[in-house]
PDB file of N, CA and C in Angstrom:
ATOM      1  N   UNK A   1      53.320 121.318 217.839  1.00  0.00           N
ATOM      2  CA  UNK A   1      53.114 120.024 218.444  1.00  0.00           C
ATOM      3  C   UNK A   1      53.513 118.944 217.448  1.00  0.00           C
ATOM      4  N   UNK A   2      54.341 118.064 217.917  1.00  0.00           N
ATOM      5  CA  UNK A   2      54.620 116.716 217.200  1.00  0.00           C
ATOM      6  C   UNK A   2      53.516 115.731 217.206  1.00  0.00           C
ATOM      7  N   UNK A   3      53.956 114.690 216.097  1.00  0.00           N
ATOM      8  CA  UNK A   3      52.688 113.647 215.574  1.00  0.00           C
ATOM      9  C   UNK A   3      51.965 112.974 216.794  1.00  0.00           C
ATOM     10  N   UNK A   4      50.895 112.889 217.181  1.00  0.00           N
ATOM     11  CA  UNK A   4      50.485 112.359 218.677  1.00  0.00           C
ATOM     12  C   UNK A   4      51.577 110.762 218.657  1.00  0.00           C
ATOM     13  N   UNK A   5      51.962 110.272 217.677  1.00  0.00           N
ATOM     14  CA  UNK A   5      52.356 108.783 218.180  1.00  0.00           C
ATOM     15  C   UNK A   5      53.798 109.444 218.572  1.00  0.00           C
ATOM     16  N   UNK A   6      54.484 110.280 218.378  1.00  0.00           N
ATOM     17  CA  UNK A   6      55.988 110.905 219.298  1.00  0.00           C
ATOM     18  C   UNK A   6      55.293 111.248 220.823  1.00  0.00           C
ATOM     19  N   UNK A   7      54.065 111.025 221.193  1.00  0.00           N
ATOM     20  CA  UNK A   7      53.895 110.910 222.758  1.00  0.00           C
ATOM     21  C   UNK A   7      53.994 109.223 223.442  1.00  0.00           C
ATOM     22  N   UNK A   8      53.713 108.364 222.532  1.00  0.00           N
ATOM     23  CA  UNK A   8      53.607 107.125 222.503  1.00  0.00           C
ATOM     24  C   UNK A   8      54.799 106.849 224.127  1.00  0.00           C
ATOM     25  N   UNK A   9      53.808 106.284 225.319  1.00  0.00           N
ATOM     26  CA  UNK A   9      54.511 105.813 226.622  1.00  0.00           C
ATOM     27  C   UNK A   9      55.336 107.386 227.041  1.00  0.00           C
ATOM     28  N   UNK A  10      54.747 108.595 226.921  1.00  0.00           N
ATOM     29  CA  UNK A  10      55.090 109.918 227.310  1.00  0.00           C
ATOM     30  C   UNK A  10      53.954 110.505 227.777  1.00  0.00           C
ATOM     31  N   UNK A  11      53.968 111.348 229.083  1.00  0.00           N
ATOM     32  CA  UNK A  11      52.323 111.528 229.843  1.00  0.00           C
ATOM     33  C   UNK A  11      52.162 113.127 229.061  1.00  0.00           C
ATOM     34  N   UNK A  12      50.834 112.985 229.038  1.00  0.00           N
ATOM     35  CA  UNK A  12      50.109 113.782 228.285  1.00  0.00           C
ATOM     36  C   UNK A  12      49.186 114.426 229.030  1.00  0.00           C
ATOM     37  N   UNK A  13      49.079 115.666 229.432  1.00  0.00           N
ATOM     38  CA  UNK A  13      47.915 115.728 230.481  1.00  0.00           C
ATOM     39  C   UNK A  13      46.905 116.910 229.815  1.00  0.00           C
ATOM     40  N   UNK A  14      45.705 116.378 229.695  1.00  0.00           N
ATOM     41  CA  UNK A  14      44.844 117.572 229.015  1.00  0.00           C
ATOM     42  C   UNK A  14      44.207 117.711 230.306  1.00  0.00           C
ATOM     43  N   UNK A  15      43.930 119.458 230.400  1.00  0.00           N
ATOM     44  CA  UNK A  15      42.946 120.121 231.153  1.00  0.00           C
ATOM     45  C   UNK A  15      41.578 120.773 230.586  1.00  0.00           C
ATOM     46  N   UNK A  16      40.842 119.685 230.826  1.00  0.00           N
ATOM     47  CA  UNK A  16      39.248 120.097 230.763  1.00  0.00           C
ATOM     48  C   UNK A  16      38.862 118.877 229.516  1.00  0.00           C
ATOM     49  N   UNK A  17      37.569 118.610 230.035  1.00  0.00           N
ATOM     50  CA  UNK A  17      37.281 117.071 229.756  1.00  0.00           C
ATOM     51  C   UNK A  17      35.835 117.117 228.846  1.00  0.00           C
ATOM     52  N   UNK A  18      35.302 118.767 228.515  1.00  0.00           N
ATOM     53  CA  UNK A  18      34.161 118.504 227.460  1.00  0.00           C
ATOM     54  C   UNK A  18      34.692 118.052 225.876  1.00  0.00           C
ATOM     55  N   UNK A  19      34.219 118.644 224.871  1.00  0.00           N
ATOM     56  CA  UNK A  19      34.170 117.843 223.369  1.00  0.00           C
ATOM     57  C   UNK A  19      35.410 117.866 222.754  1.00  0.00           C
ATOM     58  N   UNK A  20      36.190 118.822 223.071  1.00  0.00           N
ATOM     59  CA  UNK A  20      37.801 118.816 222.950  1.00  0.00           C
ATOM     60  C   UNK A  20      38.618 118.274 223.550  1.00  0.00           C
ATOM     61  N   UNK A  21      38.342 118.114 224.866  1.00  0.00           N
ATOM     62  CA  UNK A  21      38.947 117.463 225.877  1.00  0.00           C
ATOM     63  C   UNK A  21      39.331 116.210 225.592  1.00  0.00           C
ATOM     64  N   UNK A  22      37.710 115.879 225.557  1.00  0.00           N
ATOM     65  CA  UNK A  22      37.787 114.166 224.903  1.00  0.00           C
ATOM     66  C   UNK A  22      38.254 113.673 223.815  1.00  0.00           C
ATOM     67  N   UNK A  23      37.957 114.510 222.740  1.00  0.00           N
ATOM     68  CA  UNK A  23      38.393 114.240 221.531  1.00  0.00           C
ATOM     69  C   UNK A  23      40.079 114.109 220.908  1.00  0.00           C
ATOM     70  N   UNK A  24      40.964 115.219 222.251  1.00  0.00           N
ATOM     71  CA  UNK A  24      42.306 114.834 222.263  1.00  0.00           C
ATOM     72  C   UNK A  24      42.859 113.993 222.817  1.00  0.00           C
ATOM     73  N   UNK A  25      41.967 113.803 224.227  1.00  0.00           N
ATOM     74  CA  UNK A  25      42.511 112.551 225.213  1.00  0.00           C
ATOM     75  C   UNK A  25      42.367 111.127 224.318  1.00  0.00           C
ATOM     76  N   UNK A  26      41.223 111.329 224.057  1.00  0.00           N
ATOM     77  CA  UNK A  26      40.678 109.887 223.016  1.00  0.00           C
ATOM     78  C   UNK A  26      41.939 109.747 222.180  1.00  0.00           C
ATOM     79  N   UNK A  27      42.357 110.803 221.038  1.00  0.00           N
ATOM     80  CA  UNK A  27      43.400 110.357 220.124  1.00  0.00           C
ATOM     81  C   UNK A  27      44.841 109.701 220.561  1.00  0.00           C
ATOM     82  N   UNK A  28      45.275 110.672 221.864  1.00  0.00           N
ATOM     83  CA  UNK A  28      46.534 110.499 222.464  1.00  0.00           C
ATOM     84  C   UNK A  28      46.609 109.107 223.028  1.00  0.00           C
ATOM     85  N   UNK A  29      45.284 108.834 223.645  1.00  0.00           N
ATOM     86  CA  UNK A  29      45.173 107.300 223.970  1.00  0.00           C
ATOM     87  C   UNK A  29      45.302 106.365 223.118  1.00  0.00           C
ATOM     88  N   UNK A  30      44.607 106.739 222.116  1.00  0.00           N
ATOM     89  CA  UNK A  30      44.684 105.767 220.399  1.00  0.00           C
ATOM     90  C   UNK A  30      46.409 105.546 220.342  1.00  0.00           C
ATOM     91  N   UNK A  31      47.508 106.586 220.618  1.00  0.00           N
ATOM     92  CA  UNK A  31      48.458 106.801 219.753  1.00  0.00           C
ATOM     93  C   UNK A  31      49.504 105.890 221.029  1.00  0.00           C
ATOM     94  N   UNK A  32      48.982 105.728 222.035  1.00  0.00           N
ATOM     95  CA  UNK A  32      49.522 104.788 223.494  1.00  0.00           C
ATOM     96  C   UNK A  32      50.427 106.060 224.318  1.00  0.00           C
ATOM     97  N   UNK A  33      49.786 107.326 224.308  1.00  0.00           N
ATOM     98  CA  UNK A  33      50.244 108.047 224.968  1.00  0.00           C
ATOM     99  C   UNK A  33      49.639 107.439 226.691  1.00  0.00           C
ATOM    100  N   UNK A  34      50.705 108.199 227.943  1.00  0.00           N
ATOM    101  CA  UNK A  34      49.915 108.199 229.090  1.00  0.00           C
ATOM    102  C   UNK A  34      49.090 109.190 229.438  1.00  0.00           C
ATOM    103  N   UNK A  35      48.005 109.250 228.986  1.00  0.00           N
ATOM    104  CA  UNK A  35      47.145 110.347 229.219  1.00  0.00           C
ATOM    105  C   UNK A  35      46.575 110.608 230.895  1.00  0.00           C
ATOM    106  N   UNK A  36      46.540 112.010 230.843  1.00  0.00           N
ATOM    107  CA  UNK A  36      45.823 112.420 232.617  1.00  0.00           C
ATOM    108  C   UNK A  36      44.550 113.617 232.303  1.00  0.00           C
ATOM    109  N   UNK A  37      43.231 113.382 232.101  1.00  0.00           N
ATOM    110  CA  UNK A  37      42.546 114.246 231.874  1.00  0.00           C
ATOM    111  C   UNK A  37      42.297 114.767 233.296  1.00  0.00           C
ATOM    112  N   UNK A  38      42.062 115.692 233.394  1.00  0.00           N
ATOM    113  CA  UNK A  38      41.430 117.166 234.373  1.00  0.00           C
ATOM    114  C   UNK A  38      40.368 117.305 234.601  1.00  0.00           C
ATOM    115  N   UNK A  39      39.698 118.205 235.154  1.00  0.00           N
ATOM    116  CA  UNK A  39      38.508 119.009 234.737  1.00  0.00           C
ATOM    117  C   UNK A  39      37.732 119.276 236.688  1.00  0.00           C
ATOM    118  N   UNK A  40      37.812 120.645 236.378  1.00  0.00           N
ATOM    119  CA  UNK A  40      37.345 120.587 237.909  1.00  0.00           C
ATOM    120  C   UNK A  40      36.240 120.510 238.148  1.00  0.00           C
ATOM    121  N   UNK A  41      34.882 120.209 237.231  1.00  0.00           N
ATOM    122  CA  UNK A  41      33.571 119.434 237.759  1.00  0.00           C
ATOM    123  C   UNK A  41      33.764 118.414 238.251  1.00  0.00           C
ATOM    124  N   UNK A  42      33.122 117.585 239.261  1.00  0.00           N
ATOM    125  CA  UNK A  42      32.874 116.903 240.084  1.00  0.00           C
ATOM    126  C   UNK A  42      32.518 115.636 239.012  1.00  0.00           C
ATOM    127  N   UNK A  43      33.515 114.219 239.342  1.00  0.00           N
ATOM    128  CA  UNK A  43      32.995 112.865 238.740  1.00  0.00           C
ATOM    129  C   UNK A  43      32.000 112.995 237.976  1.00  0.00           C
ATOM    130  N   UNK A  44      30.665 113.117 238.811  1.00  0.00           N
ATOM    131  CA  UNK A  44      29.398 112.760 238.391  1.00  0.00           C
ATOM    132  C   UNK A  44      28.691 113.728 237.463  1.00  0.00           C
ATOM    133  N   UNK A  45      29.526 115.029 237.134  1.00  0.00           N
ATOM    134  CA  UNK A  45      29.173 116.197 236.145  1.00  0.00           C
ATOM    135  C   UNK A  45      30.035 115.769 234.871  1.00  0.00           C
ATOM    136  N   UNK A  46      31.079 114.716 234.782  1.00  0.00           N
ATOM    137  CA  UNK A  46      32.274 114.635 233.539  1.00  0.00           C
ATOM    138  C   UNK A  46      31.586 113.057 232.888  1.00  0.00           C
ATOM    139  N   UNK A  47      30.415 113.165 232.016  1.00  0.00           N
ATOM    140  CA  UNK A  47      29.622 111.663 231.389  1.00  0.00           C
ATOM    141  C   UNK A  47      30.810 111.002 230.630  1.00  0.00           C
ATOM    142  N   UNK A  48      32.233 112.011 230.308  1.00  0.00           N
ATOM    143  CA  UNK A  48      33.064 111.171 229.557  1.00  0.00           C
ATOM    144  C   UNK A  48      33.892 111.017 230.286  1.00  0.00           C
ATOM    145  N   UNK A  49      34.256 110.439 231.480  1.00  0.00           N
ATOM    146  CA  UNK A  49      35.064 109.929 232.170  1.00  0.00           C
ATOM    147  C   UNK A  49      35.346 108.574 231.906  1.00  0.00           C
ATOM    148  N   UNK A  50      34.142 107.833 232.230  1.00  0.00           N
ATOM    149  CA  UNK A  50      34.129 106.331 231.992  1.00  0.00           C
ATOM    150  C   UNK A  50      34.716 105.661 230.807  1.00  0.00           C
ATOM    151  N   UNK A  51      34.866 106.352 229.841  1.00  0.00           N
ATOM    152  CA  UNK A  51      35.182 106.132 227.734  1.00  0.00           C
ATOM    153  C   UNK A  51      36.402 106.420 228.459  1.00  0.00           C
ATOM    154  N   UNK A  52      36.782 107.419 228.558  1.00  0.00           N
ATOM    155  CA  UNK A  52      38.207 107.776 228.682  1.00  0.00           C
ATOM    156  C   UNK A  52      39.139 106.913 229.869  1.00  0.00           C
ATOM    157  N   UNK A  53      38.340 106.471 230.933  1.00  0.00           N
ATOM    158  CA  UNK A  53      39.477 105.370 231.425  1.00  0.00           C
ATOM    159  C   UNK A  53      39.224 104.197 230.870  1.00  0.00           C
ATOM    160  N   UNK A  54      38.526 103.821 230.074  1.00  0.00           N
ATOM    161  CA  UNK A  54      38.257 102.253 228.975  1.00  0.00           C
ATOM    162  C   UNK A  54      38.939 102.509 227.946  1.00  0.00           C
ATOM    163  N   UNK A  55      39.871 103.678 227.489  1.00  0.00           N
ATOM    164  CA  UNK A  55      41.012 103.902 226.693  1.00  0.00           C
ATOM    165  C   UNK A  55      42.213 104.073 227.605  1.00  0.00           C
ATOM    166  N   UNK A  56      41.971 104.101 228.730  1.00  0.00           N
ATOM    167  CA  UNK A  56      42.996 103.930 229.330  1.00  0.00           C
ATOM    168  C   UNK A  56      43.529 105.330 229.700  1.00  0.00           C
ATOM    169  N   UNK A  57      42.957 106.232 229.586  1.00  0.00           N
ATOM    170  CA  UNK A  57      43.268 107.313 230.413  1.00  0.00           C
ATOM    171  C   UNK A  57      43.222 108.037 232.283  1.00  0.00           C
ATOM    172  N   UNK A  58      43.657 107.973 233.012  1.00  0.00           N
ATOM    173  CA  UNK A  58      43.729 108.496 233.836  1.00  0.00           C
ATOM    174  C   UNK A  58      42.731 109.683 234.253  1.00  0.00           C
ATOM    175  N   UNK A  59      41.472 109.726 235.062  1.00  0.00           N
ATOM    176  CA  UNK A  59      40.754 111.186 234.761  1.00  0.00           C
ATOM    177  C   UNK A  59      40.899 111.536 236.312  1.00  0.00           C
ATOM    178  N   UNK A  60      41.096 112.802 236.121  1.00  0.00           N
ATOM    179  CA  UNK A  60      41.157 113.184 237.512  1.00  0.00           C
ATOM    180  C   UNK A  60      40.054 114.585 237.898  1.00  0.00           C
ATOM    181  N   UNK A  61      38.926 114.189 238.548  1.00  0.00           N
ATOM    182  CA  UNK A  61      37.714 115.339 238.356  1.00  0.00           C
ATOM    183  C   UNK A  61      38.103 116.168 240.171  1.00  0.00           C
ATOM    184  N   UNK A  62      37.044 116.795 240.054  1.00  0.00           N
ATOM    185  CA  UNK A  62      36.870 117.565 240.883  1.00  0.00           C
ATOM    186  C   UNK A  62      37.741 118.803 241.832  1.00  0.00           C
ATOM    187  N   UNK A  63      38.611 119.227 240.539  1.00  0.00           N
ATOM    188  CA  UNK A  63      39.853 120.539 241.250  1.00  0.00           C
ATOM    189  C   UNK A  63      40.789 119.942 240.465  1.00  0.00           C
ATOM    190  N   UNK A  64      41.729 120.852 240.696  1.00  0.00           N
ATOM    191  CA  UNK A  64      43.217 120.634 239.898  1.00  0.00           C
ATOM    192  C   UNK A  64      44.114 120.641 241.043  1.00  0.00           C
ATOM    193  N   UNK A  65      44.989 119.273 240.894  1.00  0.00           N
ATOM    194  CA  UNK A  65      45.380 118.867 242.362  1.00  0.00           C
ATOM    195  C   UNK A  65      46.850 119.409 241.786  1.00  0.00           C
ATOM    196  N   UNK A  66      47.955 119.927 243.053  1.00  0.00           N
ATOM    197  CA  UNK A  66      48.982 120.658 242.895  1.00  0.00           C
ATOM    198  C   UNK A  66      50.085 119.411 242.468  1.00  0.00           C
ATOM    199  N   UNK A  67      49.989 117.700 241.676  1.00  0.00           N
ATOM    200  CA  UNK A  67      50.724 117.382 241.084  1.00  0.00           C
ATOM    201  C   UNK A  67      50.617 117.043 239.759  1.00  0.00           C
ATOM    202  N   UNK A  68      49.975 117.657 239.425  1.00  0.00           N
ATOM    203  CA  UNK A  68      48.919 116.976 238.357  1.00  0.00           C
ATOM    204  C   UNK A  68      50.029 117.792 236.849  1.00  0.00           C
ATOM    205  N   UNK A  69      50.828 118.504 236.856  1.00  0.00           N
ATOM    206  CA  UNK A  69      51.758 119.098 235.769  1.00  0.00           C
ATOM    207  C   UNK A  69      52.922 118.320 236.704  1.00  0.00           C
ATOM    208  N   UNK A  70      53.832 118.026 236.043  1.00  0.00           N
ATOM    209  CA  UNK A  70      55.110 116.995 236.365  1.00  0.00           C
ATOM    210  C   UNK A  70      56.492 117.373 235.700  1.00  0.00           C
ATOM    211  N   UNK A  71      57.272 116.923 235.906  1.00  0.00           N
ATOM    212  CA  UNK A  71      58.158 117.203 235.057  1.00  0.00           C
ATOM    213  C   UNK A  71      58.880 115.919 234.069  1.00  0.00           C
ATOM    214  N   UNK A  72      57.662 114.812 234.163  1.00  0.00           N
ATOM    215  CA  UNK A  72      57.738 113.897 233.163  1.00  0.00           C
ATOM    216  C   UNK A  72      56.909 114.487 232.457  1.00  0.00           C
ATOM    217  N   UNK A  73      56.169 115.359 232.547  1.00  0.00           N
ATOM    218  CA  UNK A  73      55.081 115.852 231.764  1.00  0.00           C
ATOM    219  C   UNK A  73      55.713 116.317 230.152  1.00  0.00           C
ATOM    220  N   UNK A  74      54.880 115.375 228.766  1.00  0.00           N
ATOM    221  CA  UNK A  74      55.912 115.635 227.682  1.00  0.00           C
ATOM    222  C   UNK A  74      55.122 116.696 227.045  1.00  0.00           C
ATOM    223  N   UNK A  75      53.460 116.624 227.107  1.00  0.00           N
ATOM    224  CA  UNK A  75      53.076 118.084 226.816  1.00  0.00           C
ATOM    225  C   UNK A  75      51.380 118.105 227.668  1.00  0.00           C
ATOM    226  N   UNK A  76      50.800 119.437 227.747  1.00  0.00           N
ATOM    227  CA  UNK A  76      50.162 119.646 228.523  1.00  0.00           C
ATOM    228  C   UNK A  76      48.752 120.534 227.370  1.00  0.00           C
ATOM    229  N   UNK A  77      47.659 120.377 226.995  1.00  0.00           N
ATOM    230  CA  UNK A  77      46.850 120.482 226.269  1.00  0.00           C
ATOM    231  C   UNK A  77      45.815 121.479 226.955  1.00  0.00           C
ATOM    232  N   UNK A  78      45.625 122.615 226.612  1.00  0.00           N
ATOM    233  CA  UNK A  78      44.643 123.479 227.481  1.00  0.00           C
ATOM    234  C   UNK A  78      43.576 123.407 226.609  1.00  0.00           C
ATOM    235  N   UNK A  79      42.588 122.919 226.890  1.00  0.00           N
ATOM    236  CA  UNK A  79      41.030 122.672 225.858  1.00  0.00           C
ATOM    237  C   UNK A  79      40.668 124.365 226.152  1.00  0.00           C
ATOM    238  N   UNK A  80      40.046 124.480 224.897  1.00  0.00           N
ATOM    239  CA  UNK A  80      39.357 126.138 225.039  1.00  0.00           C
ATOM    240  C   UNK A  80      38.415 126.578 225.768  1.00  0.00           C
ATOM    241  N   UNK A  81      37.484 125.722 226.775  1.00  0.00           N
ATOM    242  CA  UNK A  81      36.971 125.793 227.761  1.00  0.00           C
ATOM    243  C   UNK A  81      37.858 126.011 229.269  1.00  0.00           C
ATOM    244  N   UNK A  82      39.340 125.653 229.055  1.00  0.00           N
ATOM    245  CA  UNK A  82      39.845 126.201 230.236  1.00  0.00           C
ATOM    246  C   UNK A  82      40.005 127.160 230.954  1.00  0.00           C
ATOM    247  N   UNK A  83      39.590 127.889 232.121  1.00  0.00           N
ATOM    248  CA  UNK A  83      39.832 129.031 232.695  1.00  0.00           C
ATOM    249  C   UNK A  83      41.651 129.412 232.691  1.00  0.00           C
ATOM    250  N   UNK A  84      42.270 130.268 231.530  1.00  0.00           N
ATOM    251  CA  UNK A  84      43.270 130.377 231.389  1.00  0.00           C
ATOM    252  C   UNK A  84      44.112 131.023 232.970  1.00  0.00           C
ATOM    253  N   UNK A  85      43.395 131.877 233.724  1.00  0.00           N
ATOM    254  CA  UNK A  85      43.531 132.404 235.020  1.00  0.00           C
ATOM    255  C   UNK A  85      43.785 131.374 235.770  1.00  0.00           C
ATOM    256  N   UNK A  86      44.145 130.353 235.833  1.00  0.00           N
ATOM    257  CA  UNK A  86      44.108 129.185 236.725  1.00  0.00           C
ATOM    258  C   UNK A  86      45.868 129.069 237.307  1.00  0.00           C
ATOM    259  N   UNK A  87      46.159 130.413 238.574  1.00  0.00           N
ATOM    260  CA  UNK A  87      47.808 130.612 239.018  1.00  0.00           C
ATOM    261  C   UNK A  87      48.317 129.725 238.881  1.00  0.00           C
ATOM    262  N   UNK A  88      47.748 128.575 239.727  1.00  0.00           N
ATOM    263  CA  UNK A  88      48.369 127.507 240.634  1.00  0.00           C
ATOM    264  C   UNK A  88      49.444 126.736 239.012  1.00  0.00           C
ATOM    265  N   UNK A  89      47.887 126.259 238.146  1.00  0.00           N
ATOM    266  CA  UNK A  89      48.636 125.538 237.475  1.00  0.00           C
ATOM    267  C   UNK A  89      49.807 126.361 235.999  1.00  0.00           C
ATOM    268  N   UNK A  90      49.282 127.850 236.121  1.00  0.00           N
ATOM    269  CA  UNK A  90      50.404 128.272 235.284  1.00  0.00           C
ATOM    270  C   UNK A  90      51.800 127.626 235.572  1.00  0.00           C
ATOM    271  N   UNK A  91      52.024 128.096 237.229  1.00  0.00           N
ATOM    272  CA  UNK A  91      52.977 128.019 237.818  1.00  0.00           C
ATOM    273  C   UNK A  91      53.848 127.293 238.003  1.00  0.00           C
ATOM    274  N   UNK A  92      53.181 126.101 238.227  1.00  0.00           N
ATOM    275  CA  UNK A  92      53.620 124.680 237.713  1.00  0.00           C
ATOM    276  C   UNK A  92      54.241 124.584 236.736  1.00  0.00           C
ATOM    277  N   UNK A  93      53.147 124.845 235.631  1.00  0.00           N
ATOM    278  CA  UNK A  93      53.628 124.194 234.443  1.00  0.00           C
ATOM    279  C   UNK A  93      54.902 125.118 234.118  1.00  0.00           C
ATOM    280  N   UNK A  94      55.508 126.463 234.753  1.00  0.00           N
ATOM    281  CA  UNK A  94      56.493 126.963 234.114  1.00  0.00           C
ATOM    282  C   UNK A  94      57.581 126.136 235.150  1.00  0.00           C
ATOM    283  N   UNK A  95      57.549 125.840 236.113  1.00  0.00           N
ATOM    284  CA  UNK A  95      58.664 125.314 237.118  1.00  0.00           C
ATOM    285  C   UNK A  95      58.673 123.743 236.653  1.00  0.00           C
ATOM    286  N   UNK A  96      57.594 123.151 235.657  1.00  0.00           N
ATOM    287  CA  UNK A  96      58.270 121.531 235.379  1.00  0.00           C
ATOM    288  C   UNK A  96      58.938 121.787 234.169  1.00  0.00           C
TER     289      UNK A  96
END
């Protein structure tokens, strides 16, 4: 992985939004990446949602929606809480 500021205005999408989650989304945001956090708990289960769109991140809760990997996508961050089994978005991410 390159220096987070080589994402600088390049979308960044981390999947899964606990202490890693945040802690990369947080930096990438610091560095003026376009960040898209994940996480398929429901809004009101993700307490760091709110921080993370006041940095300006994008959070998207409750499922992993089938556009959410892109092919502007410049890199894609799997937090170690991610269910690696997750088809849909392997799949994706090999076809963007």
């Amino acid at each position: 992985m390159n220096h987070p500021a080589s994402y600088k205005n390049r979308r960044v999408v981390v999947l899964g939004m606990a202490k890693s989650g945040f802690s990369v989304a947080s930096l990438f945001c610091r560095y003026g990446a376009n960040v898209v956090v994940n996480d398929k708990k429901d809004r009101d289960q993700c307490p760091e949602a709110d921080e993370l769109e006041r940095l300006g991140a994008t959070v998207i809760c409750g499922g992993h929606p089938d556009d959410l990997i892109t092919p502007d996508t410049a890199l894609l961050v799997k937090t170690p809480a991610f269910h690696t089994a997750c088809r849909r978005l392997r799949k994706r991410r090999s076809s963007a």
